[in-house]
PDBML (XML) file of the C-alpha atoms, coordinates in Angstrom:
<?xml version="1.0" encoding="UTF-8" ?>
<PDBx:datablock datablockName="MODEL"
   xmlns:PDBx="http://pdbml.pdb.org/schema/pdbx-v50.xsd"
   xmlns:xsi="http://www.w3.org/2001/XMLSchema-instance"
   xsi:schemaLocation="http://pdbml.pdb.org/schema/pdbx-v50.xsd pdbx-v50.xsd">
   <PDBx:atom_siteCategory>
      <PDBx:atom_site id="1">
         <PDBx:B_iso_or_equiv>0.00</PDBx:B_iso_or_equiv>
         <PDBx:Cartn_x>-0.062</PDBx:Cartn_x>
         <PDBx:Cartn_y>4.197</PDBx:Cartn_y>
         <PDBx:Cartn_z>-11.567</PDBx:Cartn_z>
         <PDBx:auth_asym_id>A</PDBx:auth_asym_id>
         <PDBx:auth_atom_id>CA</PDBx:auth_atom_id>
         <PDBx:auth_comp_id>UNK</PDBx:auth_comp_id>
         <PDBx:auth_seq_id>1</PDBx:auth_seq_id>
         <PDBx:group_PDB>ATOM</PDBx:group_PDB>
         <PDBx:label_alt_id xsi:nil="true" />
         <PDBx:label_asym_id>A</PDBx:label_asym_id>
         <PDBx:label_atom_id>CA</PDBx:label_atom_id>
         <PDBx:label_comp_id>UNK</PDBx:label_comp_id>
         <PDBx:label_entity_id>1</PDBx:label_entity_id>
         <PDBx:label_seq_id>1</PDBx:label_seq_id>
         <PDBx:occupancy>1.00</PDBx:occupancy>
         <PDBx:pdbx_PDB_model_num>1</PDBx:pdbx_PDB_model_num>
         <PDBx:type_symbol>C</PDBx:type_symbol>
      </PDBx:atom_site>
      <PDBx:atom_site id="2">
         <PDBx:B_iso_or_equiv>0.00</PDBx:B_iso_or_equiv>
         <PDBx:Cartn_x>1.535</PDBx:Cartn_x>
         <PDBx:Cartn_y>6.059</PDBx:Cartn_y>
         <PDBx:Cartn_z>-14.475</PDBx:Cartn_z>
         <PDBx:auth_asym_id>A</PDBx:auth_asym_id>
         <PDBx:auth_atom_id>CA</PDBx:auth_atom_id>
         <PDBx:auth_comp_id>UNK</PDBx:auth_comp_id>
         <PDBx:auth_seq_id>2</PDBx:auth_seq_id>
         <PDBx:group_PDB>ATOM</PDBx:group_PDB>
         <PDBx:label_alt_id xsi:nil="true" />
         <PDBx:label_asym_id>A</PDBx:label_asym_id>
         <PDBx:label_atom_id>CA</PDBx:label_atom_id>
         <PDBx:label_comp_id>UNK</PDBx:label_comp_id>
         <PDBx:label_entity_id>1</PDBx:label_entity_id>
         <PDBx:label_seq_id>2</PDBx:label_seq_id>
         <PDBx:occupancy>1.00</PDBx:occupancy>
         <PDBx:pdbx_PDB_model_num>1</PDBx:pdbx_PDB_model_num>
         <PDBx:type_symbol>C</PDBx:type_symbol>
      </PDBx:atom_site>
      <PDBx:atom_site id="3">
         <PDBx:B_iso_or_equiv>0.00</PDBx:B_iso_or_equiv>
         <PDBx:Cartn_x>2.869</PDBx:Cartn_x>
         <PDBx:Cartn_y>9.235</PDBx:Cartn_y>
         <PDBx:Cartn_z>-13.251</PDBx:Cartn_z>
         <PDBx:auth_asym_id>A</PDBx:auth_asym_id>
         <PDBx:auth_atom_id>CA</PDBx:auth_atom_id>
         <PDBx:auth_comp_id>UNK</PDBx:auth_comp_id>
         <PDBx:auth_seq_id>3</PDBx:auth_seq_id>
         <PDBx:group_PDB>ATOM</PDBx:group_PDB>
         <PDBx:label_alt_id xsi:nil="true" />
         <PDBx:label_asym_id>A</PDBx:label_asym_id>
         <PDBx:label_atom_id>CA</PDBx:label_atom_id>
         <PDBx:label_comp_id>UNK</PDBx:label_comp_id>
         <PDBx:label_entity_id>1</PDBx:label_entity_id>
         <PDBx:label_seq_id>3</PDBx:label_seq_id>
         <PDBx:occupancy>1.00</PDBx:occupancy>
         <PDBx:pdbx_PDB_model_num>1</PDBx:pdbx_PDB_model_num>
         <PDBx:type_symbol>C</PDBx:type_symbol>
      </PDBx:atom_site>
      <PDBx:atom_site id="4">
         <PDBx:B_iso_or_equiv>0.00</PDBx:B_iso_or_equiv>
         <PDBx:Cartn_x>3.096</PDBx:Cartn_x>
         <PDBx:Cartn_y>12.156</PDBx:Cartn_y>
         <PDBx:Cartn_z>-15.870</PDBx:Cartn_z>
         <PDBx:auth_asym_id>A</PDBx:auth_asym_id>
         <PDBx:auth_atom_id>CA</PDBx:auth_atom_id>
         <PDBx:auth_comp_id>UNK</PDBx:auth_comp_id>
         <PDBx:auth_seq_id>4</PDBx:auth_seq_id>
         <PDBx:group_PDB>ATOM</PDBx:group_PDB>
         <PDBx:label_alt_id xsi:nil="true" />
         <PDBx:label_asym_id>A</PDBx:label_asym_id>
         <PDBx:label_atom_id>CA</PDBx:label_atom_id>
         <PDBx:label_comp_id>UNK</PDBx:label_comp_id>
         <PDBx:label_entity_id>1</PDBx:label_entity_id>
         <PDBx:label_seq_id>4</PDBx:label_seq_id>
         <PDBx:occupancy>1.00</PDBx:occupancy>
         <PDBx:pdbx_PDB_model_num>1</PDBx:pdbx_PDB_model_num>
         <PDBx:type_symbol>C</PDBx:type_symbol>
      </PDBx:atom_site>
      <PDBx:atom_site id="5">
         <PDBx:B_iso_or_equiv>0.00</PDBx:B_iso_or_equiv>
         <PDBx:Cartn_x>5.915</PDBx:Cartn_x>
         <PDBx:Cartn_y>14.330</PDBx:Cartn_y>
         <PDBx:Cartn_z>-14.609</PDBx:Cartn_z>
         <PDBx:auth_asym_id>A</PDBx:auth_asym_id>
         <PDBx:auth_atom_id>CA</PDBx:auth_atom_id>
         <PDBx:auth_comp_id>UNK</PDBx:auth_comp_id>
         <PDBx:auth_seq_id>5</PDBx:auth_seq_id>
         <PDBx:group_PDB>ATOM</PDBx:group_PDB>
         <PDBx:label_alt_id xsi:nil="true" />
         <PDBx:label_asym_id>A</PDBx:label_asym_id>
         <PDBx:label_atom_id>CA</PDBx:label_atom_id>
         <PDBx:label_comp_id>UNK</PDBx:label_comp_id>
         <PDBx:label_entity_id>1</PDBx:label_entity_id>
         <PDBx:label_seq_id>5</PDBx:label_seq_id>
         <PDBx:occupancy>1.00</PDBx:occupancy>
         <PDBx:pdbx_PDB_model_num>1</PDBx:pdbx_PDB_model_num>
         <PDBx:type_symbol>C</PDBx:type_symbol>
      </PDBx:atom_site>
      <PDBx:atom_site id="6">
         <PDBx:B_iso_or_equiv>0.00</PDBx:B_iso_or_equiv>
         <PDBx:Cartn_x>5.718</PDBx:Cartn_x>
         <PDBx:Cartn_y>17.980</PDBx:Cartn_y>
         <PDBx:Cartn_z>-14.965</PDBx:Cartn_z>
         <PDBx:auth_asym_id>A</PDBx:auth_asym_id>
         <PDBx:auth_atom_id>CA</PDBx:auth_atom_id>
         <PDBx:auth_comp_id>UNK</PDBx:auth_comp_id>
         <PDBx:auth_seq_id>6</PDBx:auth_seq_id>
         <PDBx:group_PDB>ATOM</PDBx:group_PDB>
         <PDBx:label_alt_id xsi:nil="true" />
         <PDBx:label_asym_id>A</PDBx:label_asym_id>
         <PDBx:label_atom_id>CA</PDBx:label_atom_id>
         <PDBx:label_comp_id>UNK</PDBx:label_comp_id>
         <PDBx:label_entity_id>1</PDBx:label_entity_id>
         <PDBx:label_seq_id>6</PDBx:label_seq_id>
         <PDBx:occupancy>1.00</PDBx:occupancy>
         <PDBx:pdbx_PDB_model_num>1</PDBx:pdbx_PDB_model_num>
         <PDBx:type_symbol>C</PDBx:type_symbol>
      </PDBx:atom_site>
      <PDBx:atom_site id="7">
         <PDBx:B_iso_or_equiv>0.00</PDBx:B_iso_or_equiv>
         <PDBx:Cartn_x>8.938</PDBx:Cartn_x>
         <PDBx:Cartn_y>19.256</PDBx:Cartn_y>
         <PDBx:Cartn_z>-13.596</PDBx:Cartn_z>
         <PDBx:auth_asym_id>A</PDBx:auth_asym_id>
         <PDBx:auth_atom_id>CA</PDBx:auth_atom_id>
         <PDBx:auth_comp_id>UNK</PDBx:auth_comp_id>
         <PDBx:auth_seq_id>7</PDBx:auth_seq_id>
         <PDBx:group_PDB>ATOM</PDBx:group_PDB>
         <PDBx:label_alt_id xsi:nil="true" />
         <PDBx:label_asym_id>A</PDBx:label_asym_id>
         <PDBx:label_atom_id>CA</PDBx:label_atom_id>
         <PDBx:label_comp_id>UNK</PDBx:label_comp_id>
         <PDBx:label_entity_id>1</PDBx:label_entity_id>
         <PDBx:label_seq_id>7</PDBx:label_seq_id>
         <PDBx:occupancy>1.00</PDBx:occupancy>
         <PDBx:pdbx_PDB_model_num>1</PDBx:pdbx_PDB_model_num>
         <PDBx:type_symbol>C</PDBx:type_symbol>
      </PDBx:atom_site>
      <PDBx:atom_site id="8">
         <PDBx:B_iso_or_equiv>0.00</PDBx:B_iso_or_equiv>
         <PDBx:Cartn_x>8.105</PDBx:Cartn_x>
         <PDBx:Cartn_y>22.889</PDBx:Cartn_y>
         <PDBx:Cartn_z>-14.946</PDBx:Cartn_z>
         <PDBx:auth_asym_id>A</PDBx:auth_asym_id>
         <PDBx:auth_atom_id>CA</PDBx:auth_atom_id>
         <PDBx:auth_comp_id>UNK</PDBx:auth_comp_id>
         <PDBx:auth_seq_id>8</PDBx:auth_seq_id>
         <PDBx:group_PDB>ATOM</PDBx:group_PDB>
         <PDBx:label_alt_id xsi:nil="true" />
         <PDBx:label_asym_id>A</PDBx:label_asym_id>
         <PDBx:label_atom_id>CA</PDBx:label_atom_id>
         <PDBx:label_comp_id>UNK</PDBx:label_comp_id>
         <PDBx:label_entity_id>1</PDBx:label_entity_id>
         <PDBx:label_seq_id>8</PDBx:label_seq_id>
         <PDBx:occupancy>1.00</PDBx:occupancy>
         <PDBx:pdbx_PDB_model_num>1</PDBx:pdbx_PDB_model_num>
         <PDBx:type_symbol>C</PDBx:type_symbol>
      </PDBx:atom_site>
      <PDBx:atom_site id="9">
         <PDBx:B_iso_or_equiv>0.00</PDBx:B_iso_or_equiv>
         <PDBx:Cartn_x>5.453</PDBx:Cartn_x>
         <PDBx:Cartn_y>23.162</PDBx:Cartn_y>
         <PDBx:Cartn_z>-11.995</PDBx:Cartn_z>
         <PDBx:auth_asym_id>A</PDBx:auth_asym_id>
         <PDBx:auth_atom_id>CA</PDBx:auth_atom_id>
         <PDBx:auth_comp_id>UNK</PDBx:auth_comp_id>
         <PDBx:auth_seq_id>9</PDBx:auth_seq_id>
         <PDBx:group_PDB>ATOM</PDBx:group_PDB>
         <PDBx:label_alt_id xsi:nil="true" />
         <PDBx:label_asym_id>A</PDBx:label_asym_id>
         <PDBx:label_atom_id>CA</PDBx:label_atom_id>
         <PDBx:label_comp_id>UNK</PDBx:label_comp_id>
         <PDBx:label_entity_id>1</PDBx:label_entity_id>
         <PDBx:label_seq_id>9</PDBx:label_seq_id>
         <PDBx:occupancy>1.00</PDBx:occupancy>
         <PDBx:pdbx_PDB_model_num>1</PDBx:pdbx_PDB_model_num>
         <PDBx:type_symbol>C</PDBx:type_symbol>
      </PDBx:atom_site>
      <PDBx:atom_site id="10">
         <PDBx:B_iso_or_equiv>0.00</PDBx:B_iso_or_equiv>
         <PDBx:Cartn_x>6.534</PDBx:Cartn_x>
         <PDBx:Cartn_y>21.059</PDBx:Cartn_y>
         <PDBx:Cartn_z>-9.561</PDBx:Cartn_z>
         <PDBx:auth_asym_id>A</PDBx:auth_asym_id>
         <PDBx:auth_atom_id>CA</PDBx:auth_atom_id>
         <PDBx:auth_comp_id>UNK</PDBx:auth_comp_id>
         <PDBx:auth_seq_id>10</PDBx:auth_seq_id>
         <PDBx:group_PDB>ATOM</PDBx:group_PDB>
         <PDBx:label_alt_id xsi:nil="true" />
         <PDBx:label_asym_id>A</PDBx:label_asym_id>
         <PDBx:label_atom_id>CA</PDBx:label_atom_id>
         <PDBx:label_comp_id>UNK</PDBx:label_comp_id>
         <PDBx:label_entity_id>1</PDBx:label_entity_id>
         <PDBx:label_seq_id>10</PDBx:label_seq_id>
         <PDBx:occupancy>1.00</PDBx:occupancy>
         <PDBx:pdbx_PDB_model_num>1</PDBx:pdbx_PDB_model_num>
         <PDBx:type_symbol>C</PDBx:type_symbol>
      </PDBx:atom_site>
      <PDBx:atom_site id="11">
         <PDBx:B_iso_or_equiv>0.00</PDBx:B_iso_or_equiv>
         <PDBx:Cartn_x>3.509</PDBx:Cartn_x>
         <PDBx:Cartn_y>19.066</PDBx:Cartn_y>
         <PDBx:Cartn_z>-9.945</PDBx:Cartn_z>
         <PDBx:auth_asym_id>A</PDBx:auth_asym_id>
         <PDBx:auth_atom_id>CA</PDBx:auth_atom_id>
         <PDBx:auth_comp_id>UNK</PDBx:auth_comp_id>
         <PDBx:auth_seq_id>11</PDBx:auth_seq_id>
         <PDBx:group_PDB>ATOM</PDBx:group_PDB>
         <PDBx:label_alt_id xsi:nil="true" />
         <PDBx:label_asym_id>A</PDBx:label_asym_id>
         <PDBx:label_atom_id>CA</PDBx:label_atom_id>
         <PDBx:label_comp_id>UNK</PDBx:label_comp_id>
         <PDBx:label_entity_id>1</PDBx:label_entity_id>
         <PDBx:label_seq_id>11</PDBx:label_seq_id>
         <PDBx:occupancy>1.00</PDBx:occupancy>
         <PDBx:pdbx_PDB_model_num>1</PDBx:pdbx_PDB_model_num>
         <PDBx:type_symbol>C</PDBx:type_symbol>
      </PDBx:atom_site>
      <PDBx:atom_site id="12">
         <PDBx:B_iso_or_equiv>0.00</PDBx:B_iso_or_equiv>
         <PDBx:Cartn_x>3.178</PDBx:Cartn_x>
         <PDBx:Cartn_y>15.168</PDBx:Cartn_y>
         <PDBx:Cartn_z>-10.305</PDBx:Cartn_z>
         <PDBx:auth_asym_id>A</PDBx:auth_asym_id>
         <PDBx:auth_atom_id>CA</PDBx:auth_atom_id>
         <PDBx:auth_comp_id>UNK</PDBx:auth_comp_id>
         <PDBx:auth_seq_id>12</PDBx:auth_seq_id>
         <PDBx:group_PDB>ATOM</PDBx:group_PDB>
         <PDBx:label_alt_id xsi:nil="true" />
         <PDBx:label_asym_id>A</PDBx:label_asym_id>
         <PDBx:label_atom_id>CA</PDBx:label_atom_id>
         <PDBx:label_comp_id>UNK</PDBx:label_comp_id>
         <PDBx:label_entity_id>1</PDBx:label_entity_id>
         <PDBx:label_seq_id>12</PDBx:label_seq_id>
         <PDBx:occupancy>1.00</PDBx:occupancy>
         <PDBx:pdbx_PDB_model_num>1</PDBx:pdbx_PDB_model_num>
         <PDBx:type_symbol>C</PDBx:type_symbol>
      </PDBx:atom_site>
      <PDBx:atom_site id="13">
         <PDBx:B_iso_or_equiv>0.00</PDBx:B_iso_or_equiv>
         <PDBx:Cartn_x>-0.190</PDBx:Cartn_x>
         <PDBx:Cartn_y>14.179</PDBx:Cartn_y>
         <PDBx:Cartn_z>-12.547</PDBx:Cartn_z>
         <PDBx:auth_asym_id>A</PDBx:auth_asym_id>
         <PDBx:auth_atom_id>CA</PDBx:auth_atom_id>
         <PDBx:auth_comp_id>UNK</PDBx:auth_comp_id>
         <PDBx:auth_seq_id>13</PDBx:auth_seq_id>
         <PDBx:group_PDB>ATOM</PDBx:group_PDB>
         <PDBx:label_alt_id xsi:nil="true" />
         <PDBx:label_asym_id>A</PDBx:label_asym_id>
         <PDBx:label_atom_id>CA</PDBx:label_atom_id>
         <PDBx:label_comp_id>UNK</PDBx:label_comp_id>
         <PDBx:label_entity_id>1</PDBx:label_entity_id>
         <PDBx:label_seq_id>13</PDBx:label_seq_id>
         <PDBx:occupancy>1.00</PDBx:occupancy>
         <PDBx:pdbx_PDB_model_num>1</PDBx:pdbx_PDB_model_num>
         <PDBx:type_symbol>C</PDBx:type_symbol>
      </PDBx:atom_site>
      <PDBx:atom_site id="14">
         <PDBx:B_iso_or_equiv>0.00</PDBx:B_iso_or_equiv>
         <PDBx:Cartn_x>-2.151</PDBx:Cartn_x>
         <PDBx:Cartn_y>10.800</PDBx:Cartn_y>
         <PDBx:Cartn_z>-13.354</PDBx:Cartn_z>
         <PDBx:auth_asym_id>A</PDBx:auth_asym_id>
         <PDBx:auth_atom_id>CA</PDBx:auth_atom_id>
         <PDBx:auth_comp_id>UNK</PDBx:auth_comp_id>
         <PDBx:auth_seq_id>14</PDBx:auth_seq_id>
         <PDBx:group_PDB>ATOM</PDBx:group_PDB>
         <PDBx:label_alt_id xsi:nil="true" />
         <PDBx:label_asym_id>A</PDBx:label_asym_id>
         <PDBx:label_atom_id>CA</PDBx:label_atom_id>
         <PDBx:label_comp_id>UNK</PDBx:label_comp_id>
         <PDBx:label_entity_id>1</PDBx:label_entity_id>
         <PDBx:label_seq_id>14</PDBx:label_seq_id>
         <PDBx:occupancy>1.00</PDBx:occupancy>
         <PDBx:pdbx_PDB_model_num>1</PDBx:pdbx_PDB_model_num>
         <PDBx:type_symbol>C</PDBx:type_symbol>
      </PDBx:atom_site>
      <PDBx:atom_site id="15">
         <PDBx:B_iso_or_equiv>0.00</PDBx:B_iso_or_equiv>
         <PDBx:Cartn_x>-5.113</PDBx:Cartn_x>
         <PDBx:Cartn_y>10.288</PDBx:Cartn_y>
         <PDBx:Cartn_z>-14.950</PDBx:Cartn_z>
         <PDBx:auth_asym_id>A</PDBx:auth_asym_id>
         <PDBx:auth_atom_id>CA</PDBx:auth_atom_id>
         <PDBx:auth_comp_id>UNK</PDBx:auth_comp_id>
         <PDBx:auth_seq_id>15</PDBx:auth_seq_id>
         <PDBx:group_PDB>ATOM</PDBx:group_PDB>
         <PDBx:label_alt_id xsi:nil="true" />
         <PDBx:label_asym_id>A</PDBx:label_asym_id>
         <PDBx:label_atom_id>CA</PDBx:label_atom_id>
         <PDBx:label_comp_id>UNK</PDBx:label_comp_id>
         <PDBx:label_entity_id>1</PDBx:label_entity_id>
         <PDBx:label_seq_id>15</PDBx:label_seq_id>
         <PDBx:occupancy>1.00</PDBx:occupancy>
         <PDBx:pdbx_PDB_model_num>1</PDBx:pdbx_PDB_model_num>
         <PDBx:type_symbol>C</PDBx:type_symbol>
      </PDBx:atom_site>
      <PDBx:atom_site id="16">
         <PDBx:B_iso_or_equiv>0.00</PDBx:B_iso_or_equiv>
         <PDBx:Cartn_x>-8.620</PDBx:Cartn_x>
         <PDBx:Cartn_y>7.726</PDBx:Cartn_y>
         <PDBx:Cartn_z>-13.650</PDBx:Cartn_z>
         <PDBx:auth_asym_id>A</PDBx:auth_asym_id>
         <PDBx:auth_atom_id>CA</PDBx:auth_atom_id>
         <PDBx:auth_comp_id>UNK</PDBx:auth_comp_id>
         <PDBx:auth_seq_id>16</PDBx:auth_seq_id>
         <PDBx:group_PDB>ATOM</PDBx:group_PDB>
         <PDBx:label_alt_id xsi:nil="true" />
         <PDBx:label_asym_id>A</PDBx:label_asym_id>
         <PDBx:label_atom_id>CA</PDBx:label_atom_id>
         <PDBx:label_comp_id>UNK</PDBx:label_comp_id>
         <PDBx:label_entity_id>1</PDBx:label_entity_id>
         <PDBx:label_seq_id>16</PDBx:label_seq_id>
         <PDBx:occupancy>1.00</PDBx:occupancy>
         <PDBx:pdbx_PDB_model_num>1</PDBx:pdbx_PDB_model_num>
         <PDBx:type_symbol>C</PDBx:type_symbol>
      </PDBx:atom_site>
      <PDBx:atom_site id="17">
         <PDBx:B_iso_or_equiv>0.00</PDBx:B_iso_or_equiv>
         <PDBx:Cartn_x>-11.698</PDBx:Cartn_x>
         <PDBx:Cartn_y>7.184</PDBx:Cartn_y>
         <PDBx:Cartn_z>-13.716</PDBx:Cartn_z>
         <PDBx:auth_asym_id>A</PDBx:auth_asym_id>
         <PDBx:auth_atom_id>CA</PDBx:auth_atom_id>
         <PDBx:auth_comp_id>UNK</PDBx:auth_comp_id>
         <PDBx:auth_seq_id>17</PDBx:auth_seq_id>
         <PDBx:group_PDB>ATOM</PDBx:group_PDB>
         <PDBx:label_alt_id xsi:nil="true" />
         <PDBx:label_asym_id>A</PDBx:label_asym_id>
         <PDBx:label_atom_id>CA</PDBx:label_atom_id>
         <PDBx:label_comp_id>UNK</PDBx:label_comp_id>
         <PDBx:label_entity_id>1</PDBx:label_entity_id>
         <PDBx:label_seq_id>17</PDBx:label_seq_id>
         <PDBx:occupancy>1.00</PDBx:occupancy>
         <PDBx:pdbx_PDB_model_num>1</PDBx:pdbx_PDB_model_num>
         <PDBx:type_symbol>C</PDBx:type_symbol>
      </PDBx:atom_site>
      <PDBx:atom_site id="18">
         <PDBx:B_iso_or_equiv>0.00</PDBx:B_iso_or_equiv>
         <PDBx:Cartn_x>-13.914</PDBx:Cartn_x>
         <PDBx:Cartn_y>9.086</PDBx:Cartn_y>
         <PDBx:Cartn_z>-11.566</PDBx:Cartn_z>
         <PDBx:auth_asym_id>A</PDBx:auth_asym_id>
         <PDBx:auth_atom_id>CA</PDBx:auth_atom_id>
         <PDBx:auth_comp_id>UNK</PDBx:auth_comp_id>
         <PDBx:auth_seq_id>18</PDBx:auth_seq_id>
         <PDBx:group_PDB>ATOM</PDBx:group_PDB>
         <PDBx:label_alt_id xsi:nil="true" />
         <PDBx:label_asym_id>A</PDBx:label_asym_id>
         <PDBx:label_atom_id>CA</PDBx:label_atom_id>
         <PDBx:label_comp_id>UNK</PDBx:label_comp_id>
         <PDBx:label_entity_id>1</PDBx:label_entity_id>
         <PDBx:label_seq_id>18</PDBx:label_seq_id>
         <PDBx:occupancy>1.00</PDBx:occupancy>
         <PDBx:pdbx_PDB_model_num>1</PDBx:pdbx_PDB_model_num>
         <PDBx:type_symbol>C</PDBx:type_symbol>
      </PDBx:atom_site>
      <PDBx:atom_site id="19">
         <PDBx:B_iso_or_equiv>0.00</PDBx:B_iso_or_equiv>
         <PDBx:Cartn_x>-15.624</PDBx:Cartn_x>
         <PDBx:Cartn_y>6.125</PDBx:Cartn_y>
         <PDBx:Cartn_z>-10.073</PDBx:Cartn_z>
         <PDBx:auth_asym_id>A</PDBx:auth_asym_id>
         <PDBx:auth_atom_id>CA</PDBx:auth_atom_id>
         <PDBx:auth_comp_id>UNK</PDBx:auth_comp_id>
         <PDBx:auth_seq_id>19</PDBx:auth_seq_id>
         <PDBx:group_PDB>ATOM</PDBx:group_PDB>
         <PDBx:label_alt_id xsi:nil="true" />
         <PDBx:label_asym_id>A</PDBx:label_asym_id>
         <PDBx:label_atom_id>CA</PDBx:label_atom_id>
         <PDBx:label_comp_id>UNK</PDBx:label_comp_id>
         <PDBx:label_entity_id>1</PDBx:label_entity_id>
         <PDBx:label_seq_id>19</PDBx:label_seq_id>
         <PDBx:occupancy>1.00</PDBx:occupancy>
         <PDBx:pdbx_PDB_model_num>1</PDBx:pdbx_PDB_model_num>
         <PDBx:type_symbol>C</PDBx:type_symbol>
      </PDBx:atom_site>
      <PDBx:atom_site id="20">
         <PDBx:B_iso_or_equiv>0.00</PDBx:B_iso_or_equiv>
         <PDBx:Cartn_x>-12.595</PDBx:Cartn_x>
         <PDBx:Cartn_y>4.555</PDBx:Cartn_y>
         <PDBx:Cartn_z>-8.376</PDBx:Cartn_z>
         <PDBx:auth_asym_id>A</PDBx:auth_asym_id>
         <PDBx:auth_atom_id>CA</PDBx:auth_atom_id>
         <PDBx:auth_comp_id>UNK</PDBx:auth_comp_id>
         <PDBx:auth_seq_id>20</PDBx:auth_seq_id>
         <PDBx:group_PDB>ATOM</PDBx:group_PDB>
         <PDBx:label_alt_id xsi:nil="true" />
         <PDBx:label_asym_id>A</PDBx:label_asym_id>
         <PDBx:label_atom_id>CA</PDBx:label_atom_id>
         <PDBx:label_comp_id>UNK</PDBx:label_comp_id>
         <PDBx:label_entity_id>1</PDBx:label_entity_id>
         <PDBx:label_seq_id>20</PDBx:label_seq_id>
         <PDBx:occupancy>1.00</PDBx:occupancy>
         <PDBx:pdbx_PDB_model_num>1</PDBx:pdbx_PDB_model_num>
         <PDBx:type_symbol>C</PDBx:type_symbol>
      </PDBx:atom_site>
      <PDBx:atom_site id="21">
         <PDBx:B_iso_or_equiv>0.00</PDBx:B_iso_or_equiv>
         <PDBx:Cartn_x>-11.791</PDBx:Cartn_x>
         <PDBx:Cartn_y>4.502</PDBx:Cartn_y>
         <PDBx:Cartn_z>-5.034</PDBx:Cartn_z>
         <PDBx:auth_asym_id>A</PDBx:auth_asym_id>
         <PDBx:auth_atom_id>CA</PDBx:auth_atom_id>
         <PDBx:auth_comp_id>UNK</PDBx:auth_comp_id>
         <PDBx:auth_seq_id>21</PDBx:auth_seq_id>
         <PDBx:group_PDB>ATOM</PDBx:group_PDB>
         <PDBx:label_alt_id xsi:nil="true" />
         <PDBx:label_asym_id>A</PDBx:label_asym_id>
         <PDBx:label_atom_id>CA</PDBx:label_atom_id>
         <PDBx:label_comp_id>UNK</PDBx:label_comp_id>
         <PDBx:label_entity_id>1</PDBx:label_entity_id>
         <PDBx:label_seq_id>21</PDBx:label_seq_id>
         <PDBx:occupancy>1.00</PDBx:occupancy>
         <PDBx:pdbx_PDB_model_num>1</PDBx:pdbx_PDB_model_num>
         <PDBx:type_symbol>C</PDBx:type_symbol>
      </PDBx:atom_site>
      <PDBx:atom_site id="22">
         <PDBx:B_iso_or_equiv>0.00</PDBx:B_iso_or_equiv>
         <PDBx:Cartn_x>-8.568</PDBx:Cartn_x>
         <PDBx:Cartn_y>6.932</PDBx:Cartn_y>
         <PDBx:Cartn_z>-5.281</PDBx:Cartn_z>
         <PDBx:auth_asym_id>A</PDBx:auth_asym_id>
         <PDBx:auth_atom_id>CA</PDBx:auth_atom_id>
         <PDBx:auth_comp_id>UNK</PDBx:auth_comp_id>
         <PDBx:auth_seq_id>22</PDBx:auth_seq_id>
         <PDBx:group_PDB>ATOM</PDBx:group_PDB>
         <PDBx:label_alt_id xsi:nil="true" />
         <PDBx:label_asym_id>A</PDBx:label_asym_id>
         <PDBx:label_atom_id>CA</PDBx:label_atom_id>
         <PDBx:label_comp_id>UNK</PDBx:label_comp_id>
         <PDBx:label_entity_id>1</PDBx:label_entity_id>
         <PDBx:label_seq_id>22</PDBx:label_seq_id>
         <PDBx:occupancy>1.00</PDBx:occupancy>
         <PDBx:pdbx_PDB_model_num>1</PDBx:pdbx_PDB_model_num>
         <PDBx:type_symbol>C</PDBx:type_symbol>
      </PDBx:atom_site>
      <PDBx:atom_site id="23">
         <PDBx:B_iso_or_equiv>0.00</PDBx:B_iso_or_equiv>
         <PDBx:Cartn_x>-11.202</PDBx:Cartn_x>
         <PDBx:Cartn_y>9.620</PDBx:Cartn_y>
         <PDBx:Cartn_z>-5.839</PDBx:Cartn_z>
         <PDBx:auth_asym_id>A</PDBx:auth_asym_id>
         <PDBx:auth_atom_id>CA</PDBx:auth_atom_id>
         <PDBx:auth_comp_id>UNK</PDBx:auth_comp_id>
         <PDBx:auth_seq_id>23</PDBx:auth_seq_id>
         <PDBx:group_PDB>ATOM</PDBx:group_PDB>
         <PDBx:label_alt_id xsi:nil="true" />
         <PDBx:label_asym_id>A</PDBx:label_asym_id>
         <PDBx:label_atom_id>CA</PDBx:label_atom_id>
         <PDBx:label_comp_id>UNK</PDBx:label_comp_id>
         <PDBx:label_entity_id>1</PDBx:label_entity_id>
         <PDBx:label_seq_id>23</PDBx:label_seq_id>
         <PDBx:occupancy>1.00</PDBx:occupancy>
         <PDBx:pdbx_PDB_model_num>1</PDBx:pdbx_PDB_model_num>
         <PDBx:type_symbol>C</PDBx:type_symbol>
      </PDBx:atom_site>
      <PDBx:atom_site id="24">
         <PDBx:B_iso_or_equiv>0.00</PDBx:B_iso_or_equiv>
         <PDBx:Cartn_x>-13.274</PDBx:Cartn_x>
         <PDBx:Cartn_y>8.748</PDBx:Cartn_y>
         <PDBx:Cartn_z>-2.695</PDBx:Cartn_z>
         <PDBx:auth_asym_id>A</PDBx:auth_asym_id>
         <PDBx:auth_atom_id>CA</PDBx:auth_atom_id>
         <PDBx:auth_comp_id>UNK</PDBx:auth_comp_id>
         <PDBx:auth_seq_id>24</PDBx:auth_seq_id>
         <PDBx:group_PDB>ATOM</PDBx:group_PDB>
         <PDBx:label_alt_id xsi:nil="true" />
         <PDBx:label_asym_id>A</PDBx:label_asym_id>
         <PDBx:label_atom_id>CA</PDBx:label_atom_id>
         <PDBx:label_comp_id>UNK</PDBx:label_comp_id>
         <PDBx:label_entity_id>1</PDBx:label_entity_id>
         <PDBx:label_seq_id>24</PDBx:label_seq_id>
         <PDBx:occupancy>1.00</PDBx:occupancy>
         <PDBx:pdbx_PDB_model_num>1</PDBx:pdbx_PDB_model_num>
         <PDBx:type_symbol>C</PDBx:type_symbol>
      </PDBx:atom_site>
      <PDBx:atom_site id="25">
         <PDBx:B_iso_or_equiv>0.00</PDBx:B_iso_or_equiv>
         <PDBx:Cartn_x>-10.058</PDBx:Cartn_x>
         <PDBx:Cartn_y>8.172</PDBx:Cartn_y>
         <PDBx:Cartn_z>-0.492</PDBx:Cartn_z>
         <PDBx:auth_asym_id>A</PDBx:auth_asym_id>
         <PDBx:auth_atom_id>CA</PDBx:auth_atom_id>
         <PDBx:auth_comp_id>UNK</PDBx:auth_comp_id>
         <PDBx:auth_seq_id>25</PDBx:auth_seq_id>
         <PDBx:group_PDB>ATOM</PDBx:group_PDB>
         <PDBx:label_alt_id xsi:nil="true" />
         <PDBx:label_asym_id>A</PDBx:label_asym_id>
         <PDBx:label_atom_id>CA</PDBx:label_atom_id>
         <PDBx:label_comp_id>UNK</PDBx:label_comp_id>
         <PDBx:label_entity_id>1</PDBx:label_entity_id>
         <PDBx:label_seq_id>25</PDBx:label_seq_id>
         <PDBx:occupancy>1.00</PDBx:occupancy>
         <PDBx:pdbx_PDB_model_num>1</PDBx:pdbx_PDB_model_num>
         <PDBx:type_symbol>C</PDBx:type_symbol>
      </PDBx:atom_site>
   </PDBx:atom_siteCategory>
</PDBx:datablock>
């Protein structure tokens, strides 16, 4: 996956489709 970095926060962000297993797991 892409990871959008968002050192400001501390946070680590990607972006999918709601029907995907990531979502469920």
């Amino acid at each position: 996956m892409a990871p959008i970095w968002r050192r400001e926060n501390g946070l680590v962000w990607f972006l999918t489709s709601l029907d995907t297993e990531k979502r469920q797991e």
